[in-house]
Protein backbone atom coordinates (compact mmCIF):
# COMPACT_ATOMS: atom_id res chain seq x y z
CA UNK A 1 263.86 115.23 101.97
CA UNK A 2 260.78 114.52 103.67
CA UNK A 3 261.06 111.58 106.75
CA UNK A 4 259.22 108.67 104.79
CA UNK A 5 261.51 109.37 102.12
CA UNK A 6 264.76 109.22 104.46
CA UNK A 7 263.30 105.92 105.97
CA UNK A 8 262.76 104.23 102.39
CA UNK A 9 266.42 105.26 101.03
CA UNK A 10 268.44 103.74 104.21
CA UNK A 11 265.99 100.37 103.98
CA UNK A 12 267.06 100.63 100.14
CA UNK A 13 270.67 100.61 100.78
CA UNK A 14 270.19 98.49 103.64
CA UNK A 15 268.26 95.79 101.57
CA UNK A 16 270.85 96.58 98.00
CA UNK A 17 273.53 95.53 100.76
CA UNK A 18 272.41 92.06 101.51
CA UNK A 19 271.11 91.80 97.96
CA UNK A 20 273.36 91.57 94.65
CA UNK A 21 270.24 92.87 92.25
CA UNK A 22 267.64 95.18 92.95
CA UNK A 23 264.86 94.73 89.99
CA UNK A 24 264.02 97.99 89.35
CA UNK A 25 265.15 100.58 86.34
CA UNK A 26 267.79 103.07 86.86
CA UNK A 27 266.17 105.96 87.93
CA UNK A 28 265.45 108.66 85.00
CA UNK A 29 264.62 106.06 82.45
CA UNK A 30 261.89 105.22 81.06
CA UNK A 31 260.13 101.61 81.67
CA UNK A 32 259.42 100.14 78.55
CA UNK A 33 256.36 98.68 77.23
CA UNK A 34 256.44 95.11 77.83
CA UNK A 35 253.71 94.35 74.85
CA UNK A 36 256.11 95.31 72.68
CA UNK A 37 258.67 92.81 73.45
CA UNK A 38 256.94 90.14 73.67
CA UNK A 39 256.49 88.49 69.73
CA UNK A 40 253.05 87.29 68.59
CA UNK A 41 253.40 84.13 66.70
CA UNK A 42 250.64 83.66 64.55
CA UNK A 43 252.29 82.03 61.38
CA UNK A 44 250.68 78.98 60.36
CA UNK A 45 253.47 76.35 59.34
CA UNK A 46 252.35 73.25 56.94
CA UNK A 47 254.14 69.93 58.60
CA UNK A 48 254.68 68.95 55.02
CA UNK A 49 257.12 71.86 54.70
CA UNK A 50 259.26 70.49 57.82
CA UNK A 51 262.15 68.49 57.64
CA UNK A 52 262.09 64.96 57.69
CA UNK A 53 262.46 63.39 61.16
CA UNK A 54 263.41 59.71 59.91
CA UNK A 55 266.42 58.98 58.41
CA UNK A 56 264.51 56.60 55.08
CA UNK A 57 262.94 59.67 54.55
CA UNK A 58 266.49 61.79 54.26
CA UNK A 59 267.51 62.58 50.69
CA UNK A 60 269.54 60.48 48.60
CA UNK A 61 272.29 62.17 48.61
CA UNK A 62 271.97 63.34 52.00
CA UNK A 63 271.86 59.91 52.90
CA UNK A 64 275.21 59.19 50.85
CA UNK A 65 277.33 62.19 52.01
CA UNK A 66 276.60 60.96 55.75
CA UNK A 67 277.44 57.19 54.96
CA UNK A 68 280.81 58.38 53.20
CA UNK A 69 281.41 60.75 56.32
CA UNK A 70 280.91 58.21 58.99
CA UNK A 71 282.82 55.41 56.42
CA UNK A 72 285.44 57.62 56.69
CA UNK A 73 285.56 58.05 60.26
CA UNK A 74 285.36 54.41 60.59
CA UNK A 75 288.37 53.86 58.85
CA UNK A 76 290.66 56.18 60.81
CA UNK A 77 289.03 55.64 64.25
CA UNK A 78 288.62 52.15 64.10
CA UNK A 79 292.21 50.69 63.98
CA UNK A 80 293.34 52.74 66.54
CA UNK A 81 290.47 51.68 69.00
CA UNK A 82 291.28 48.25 68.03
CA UNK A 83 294.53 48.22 68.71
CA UNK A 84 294.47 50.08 71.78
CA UNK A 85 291.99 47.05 73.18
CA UNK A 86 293.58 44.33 71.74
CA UNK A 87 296.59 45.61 73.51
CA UNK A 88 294.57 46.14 76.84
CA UNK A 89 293.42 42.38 76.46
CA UNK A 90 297.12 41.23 75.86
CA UNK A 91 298.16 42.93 79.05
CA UNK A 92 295.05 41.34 81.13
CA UNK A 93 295.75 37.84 79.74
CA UNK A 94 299.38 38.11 80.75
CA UNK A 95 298.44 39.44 83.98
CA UNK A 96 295.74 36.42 84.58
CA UNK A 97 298.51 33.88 82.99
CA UNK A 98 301.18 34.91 85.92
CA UNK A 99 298.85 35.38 88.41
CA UNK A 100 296.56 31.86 88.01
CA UNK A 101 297.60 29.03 85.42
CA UNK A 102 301.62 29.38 86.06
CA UNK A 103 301.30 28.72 89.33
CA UNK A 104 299.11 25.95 89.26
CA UNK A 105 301.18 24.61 86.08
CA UNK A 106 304.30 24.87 88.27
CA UNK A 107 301.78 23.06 91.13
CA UNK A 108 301.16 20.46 88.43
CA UNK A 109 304.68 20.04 88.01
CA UNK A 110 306.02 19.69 91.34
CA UNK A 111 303.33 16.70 91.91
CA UNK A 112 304.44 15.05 89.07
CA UNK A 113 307.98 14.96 90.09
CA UNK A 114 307.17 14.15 93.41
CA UNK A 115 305.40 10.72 91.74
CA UNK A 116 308.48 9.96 89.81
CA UNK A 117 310.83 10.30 92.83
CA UNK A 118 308.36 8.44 95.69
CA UNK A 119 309.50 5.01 95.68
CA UNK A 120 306.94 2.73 94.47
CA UNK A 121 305.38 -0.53 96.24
């Protein structure tokens, strides 16, 4: 092995060290043709061939199937999402009916008493 060669193989494994991919082919293959692998597209496609992009211009029954699908969904999702918030909205006004209006209902009370008891003029 001739010196240059020496000095290129130990930066090689020096720089493949440092380095977790080296571009370059395995050596004894052959490098392919990149032309070849590249596709020319050249096909000329009519927009009136394309699929609609609006939903009035779907199909009929197109239209149906998804209406019947997302009915359908509607119906089994919905009651359960309703539920789970009304319940969340239960909880909250409970929380908000302890916290704030009993004690200013219990407030309201105790002045009220207090005017009954006090002795009057």
């Amino acid at each position: 092995m001739a010196q240059g060669d020496e000095v290129l193989s130990k930066a090689d494994a020096l720089m493949g060290r440092y380095r977790s991919f080296v571009a370059q082919h395995p050596q004894g293959e052959p490098v392919p043709d990149l032309e070849e692998d590249v596709p020319l597209l050249t096909e000329v496609v009519d927009e009136s061939e394309l699929m609609p992009q609006t939903p009035a211009a779907l199909p009929d029954a197109l239209q149906a199937e998804i209406e019947a699908e997302l009915s359908a969904w509607l119906i089994e999702a919905l009651p359960v999402a309703v539920t789970n918030a009304s319940q969340h909205i239960i909880a909250e006004l409970d929380a908000k009916a302890t916290n704030d209006l009993l004690p200013r209902l219990r407030a309201l009370i105790d002045d009220r008493c207090r005017r009954l008891d006090a002795p009057s003029l």
